[in-house]
Protein backbone atom coordinates (compact mmCIF):
# COMPACT_ATOMS: atom_id res chain seq x y z
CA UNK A 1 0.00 0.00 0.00
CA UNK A 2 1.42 3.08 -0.90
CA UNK A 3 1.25 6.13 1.61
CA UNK A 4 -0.31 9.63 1.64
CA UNK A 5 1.97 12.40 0.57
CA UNK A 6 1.45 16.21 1.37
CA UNK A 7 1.39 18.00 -2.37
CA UNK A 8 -0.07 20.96 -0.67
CA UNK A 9 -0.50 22.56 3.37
CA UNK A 10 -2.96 20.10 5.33
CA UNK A 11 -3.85 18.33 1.49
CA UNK A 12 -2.55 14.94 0.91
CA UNK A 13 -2.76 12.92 -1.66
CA UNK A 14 -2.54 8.74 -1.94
CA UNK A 15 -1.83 7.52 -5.76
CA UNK A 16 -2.78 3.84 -5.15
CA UNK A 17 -1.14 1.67 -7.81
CA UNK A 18 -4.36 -0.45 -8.77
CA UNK A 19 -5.65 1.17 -11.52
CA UNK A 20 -3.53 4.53 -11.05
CA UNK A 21 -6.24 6.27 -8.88
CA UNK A 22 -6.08 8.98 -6.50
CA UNK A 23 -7.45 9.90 -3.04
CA UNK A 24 -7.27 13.27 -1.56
CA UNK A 25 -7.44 13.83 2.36
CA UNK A 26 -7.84 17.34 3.56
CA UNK A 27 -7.12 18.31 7.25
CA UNK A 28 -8.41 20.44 9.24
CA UNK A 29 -8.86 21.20 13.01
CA UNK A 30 -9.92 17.92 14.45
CA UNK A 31 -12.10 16.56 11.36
CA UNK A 32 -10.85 15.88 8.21
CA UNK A 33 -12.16 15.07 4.76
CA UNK A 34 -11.43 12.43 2.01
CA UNK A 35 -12.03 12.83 -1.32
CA UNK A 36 -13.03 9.47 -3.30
CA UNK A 37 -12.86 5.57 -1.69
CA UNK A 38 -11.45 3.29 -4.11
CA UNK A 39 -12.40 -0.15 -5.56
CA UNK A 40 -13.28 -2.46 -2.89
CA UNK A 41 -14.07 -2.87 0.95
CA UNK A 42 -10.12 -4.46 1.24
CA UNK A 43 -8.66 -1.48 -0.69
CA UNK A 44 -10.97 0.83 1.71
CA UNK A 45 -9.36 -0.64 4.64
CA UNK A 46 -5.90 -0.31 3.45
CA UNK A 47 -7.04 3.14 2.37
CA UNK A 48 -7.85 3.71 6.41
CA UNK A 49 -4.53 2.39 7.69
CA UNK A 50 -3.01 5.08 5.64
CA UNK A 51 -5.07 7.64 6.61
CA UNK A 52 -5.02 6.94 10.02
CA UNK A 53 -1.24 7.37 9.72
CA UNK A 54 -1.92 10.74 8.67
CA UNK A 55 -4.90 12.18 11.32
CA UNK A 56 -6.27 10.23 14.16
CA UNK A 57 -9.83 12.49 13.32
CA UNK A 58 -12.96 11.34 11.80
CA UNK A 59 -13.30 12.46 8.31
CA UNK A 60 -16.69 12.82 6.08
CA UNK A 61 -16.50 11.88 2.33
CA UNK A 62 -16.57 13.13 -1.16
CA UNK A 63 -17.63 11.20 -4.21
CA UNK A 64 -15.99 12.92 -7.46
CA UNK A 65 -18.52 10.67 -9.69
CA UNK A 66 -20.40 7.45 -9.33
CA UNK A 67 -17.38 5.12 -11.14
CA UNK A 68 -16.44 2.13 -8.84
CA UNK A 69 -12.93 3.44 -8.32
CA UNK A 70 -14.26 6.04 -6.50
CA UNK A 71 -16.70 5.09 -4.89
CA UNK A 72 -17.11 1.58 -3.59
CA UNK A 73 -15.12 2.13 -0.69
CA UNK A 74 -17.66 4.05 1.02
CA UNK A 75 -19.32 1.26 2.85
CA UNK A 76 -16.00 0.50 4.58
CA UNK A 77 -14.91 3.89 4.99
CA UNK A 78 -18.58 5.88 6.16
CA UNK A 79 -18.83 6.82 9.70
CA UNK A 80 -22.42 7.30 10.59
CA UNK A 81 -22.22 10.71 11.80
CA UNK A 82 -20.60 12.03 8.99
CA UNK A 83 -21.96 12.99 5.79
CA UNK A 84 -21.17 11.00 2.30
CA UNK A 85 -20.85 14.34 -0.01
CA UNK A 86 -21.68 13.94 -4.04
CA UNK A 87 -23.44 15.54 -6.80
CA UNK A 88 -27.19 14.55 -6.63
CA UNK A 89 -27.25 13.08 -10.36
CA UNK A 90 -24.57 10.57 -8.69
CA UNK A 91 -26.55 10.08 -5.52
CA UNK A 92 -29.54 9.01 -7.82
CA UNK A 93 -27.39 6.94 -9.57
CA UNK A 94 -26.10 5.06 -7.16
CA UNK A 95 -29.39 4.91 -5.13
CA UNK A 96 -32.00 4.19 -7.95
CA UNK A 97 -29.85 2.11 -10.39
CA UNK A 98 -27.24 -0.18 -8.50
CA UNK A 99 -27.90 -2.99 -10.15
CA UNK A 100 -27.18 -1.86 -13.37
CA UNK A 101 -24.52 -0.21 -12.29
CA UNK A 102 -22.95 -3.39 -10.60
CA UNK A 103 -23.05 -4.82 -14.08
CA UNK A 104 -21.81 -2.22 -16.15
CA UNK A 105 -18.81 -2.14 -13.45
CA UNK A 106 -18.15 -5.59 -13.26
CA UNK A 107 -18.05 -5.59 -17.26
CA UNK A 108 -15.77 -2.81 -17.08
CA UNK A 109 -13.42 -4.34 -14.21
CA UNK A 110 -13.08 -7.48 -16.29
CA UNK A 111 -11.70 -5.62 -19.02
CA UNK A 112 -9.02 -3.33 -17.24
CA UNK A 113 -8.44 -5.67 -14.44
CA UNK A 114 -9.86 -9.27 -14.37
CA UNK A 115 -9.01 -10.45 -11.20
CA UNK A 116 -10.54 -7.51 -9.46
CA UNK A 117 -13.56 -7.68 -11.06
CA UNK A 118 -14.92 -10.06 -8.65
CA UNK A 119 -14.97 -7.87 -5.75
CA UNK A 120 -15.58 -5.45 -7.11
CA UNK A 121 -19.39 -7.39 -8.04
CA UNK A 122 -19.67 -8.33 -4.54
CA UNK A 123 -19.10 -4.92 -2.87
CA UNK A 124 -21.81 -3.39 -1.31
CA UNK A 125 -23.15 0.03 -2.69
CA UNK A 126 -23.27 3.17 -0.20
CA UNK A 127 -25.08 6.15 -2.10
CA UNK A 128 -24.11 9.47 -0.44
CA UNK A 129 -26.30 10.88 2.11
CA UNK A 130 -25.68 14.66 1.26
CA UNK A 131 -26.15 16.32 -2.76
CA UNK A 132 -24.76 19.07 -4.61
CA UNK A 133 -26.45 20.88 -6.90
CA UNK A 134 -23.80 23.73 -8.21
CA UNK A 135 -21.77 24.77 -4.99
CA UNK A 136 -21.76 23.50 -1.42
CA UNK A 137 -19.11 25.20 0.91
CA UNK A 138 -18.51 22.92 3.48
CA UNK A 139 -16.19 23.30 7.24
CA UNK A 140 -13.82 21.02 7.67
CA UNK A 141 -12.29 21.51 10.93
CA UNK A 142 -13.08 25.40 10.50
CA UNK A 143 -11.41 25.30 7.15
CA UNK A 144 -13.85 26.04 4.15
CA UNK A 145 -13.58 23.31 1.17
CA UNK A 146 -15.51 24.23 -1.54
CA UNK A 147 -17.46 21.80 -3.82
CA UNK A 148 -18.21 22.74 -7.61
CA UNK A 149 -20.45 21.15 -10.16
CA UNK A 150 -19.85 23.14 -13.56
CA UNK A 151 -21.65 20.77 -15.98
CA UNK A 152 -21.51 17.45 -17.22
CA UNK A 153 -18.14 16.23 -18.84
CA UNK A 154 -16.74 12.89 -17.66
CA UNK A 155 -20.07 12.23 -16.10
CA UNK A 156 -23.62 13.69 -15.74
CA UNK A 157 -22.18 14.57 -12.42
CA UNK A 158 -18.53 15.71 -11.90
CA UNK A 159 -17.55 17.01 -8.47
CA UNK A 160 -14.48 19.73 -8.76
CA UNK A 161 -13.41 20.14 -4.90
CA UNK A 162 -11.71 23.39 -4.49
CA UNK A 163 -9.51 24.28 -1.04
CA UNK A 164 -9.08 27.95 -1.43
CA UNK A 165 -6.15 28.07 1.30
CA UNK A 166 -4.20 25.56 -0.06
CA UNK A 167 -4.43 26.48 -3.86
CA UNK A 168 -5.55 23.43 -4.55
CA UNK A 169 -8.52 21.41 -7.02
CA UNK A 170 -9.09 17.65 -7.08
CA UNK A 171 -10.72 17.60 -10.46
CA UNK A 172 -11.69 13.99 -10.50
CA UNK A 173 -11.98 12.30 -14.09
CA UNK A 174 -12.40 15.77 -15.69
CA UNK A 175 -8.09 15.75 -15.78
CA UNK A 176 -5.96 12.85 -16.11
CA UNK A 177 -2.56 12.34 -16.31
CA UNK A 178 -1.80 8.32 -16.55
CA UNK A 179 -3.96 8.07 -19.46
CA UNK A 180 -6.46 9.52 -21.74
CA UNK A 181 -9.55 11.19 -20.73
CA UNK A 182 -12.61 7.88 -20.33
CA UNK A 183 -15.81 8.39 -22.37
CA UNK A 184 -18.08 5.30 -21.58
CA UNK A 185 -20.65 7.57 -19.91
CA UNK A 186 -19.33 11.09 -20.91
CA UNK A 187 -20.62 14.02 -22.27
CA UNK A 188 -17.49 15.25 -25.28
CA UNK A 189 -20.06 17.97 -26.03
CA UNK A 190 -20.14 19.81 -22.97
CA UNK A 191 -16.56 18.62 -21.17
CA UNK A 192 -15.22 21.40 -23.11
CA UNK A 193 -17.16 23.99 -20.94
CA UNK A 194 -17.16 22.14 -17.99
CA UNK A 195 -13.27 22.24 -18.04
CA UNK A 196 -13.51 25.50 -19.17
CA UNK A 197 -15.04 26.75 -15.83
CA UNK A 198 -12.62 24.39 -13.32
CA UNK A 199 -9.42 26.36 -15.26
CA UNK A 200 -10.98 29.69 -14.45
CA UNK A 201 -10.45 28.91 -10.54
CA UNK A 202 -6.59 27.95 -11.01
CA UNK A 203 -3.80 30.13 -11.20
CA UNK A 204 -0.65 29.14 -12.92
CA UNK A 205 1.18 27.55 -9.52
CA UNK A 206 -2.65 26.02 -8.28
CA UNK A 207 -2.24 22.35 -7.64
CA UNK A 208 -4.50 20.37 -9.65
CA UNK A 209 -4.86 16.53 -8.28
CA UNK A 210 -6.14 14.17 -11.09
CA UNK A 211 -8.41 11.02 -11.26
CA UNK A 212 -5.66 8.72 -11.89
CA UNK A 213 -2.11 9.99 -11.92
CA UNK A 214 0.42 12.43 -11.06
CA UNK A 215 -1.19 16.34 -9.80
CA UNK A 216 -0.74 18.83 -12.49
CA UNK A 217 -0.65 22.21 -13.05
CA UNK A 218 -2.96 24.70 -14.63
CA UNK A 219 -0.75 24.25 -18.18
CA UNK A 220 -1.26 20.40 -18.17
CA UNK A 221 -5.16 21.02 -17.71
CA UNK A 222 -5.15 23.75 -20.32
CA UNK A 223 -3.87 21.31 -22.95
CA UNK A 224 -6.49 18.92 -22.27
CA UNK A 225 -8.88 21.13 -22.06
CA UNK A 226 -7.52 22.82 -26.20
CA UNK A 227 -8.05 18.95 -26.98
CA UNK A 228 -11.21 18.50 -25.91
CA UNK A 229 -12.03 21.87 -27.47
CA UNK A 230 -10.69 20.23 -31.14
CA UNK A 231 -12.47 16.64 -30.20
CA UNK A 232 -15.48 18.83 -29.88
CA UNK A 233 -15.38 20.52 -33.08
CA UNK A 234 -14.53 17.48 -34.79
CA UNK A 235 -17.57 15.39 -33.91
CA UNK A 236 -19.88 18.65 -34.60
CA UNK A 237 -18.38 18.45 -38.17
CA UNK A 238 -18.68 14.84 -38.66
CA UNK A 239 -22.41 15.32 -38.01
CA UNK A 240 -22.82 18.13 -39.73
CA UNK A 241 -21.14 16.22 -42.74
CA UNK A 242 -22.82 12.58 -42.62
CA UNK A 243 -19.01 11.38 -41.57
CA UNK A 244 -18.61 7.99 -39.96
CA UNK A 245 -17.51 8.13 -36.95
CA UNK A 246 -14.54 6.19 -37.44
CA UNK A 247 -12.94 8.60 -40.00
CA UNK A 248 -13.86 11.36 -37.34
CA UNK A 249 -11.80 9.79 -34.58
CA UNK A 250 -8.79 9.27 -37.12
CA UNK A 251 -8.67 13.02 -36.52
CA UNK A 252 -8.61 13.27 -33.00
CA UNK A 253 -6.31 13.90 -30.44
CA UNK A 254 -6.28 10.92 -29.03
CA UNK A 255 -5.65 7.39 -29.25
CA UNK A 256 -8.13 5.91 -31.30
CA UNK A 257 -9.83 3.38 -29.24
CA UNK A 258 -10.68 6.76 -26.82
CA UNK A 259 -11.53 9.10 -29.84
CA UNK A 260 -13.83 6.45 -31.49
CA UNK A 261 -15.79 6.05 -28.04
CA UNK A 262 -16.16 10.12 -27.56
CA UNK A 263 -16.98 10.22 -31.53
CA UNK A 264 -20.27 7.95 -31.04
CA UNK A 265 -20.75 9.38 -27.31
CA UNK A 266 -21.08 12.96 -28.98
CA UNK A 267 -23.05 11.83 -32.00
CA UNK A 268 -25.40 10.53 -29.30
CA UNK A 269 -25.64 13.49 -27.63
CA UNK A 270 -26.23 15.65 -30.79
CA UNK A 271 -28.83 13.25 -31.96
C-alpha cells in the first residue's frame, strides 16, 4: 500500500497503484475530509490504515462521480455521523440504479483488471447521504472546502473540490494524467465547458490533483482542455457532414480506441 503524501499545506494525496487512482485527504482542526474511496471494501481498509497514519480524526466523504474506483469504498470507509458528499445526479445513480450499475462495473473491471472484477461485483453500494447541486461550501475543521459542479463532462455529475487556502482542485476524471480522458458515460459535447469553468479557478502555480495519476498544473489542464475543445469541433463536423464516426476519430487527439468512443458518445448526444 502506498502512503499519503502532502502536495499541498494540510492536502494529501494517496496515488494507489491499482488502476492509477487517486485519493485526496484534507485536514483540518480535528475533522478531516477524504475525497473518493477506491475499488473495494479491502482497498478501503488499506485506504484507512493510511489515513489513520496521517490524522487520528474522523473524516466525512466526497464522491468525485459514481465510477467504482471512487466510490465503492464508502461502505468501509462511512462513519455514521458524517456525511457522504456527491453531486445529486450521482446520488440518484447510485441509489436508484445499482444494479445496473454493478453490471456495467463488473463488465468494465473485467476488461481493465480481471481479477478484481470479482470484488468489485460483490461490494456493497453506499449512495451518499448529502447532494450538490452547483456549490456546497462545506467546514472542515473550520477550514472552508468548496465543492463545484460546472456541468456534465466525464459524467452527468462531476464534483471539482476546491480548497481555497491551499491552492488546490481535485478535479476527479475531468483531468488525467496516466492516461487519456474515459468516455463510456461522458458528455465530449459539454466537457469542453465544464473544463472551461474548473481552469478559471486555477492560477498558474494552483495544484490540480487528477483522477488517476500524477497532480498537475494549470498548463497540463489547459492542454487537455484545447483537446477537448478540437475533439469537440470534430464530432460537430462529422455530423454536420454525414461522416462515420470512425474517420472522425482518425482526426482526433487521441488514441483511437478513446476518440472512437467520444466520436459515437457525442453523435449521441447531438442526436
Amino acid at each position: 500500500m502506498t502512503a499519503f503524501v502532502e502536495v499541498a499545506r494540510g492536502v494529501h494525496v494517496l496515488r494507489y497503484p491499482r488502476l492509477d487512482v487517486n485519493v485526496t485527504l484534507i485536514l483540518g482542526d480535528g475533522e478531516a475530509l477524504l475525497v473518493d474511496t477506491l475499488s473495494t471494501p479491502a482497498q478501503a481498509a488499506e485506504l484507512a490504515a493510511a489515513a489513520r497514519r496521517v490524522t487520528p480524526h474522523p473524516w466525512a466523504i466526497v464522491n468525485t462521480h459514481h465510477h467504482f474506483d471512487h466510490c465503492l469504498g464508502n461502505a468501509a470507509l462511512a462513519d455514521p455521523d458524517r456525511p457522504i458528499w456527491a453531486h445529486e445526479e450521482t446520488a440518484v445513480l447510485m441509489r436508484e440504479q445499482a444494479d445496473r450499475l454493478r453490471r456495467s462495473w463488473y463488465d468494465e473491471c473485467r476488461a481493465l483488471d480481471p481479477a478484481l472484477a470479482p470484488e468489485v461485483a460483490d461490494a456493497p453500494i453506499l449512495p451518499p447521504t448529502r447532494t450538490v447541486q452547483l456549490r456546497t461550501e462545506l467546514q472542515v475543521g473550520g477550514r472552508p472546502v468548496i465543492l463545484h459542479h460546472f456541468g456534465r463532462g466525464h459524467t452527468a455529475g462531476d464534483l471539482v473540490v476546491q480548497v481555497p487556502d491551499a491552492d488546490l482542485l481535485v478535479a476527479g476524471d475531468l483531468v488525467e494524467e496516466s492516461g487519456p480522458p474515459a468516455f463510456g458515460d461522458a458528455y465530449p459535447l459539454e466537457w469542453p465547458g465544464t473544463l472551461a469553468a474548473l481552469l478559471r479557478l486555477a492560477a498558474p502555480q494552483t495544484v490540480v490533483v487528477p483522477g488517476h495519476g500524477t497532480p498537475v498544473g494549470r498548463d497540463f489542464v489547459a492542454r487537455q482542455h484545447a483537446d477537448l475543445v478540437r475533439l469537440e469541433w470534430l464530432i460537430r463536423e462529422g455530423d454536420a457532414n454525414g461522416s462515420p464516426a470512425e474517420a472522425v476519430a482518425a482526426r482526433a487527439p487521441f488514441d483511437r480506441d478513446t476518440a472512437l468512443t467520444a466520436v459515437h458518445r457525442g453523435y449521441q448526444q447531438i442526436r
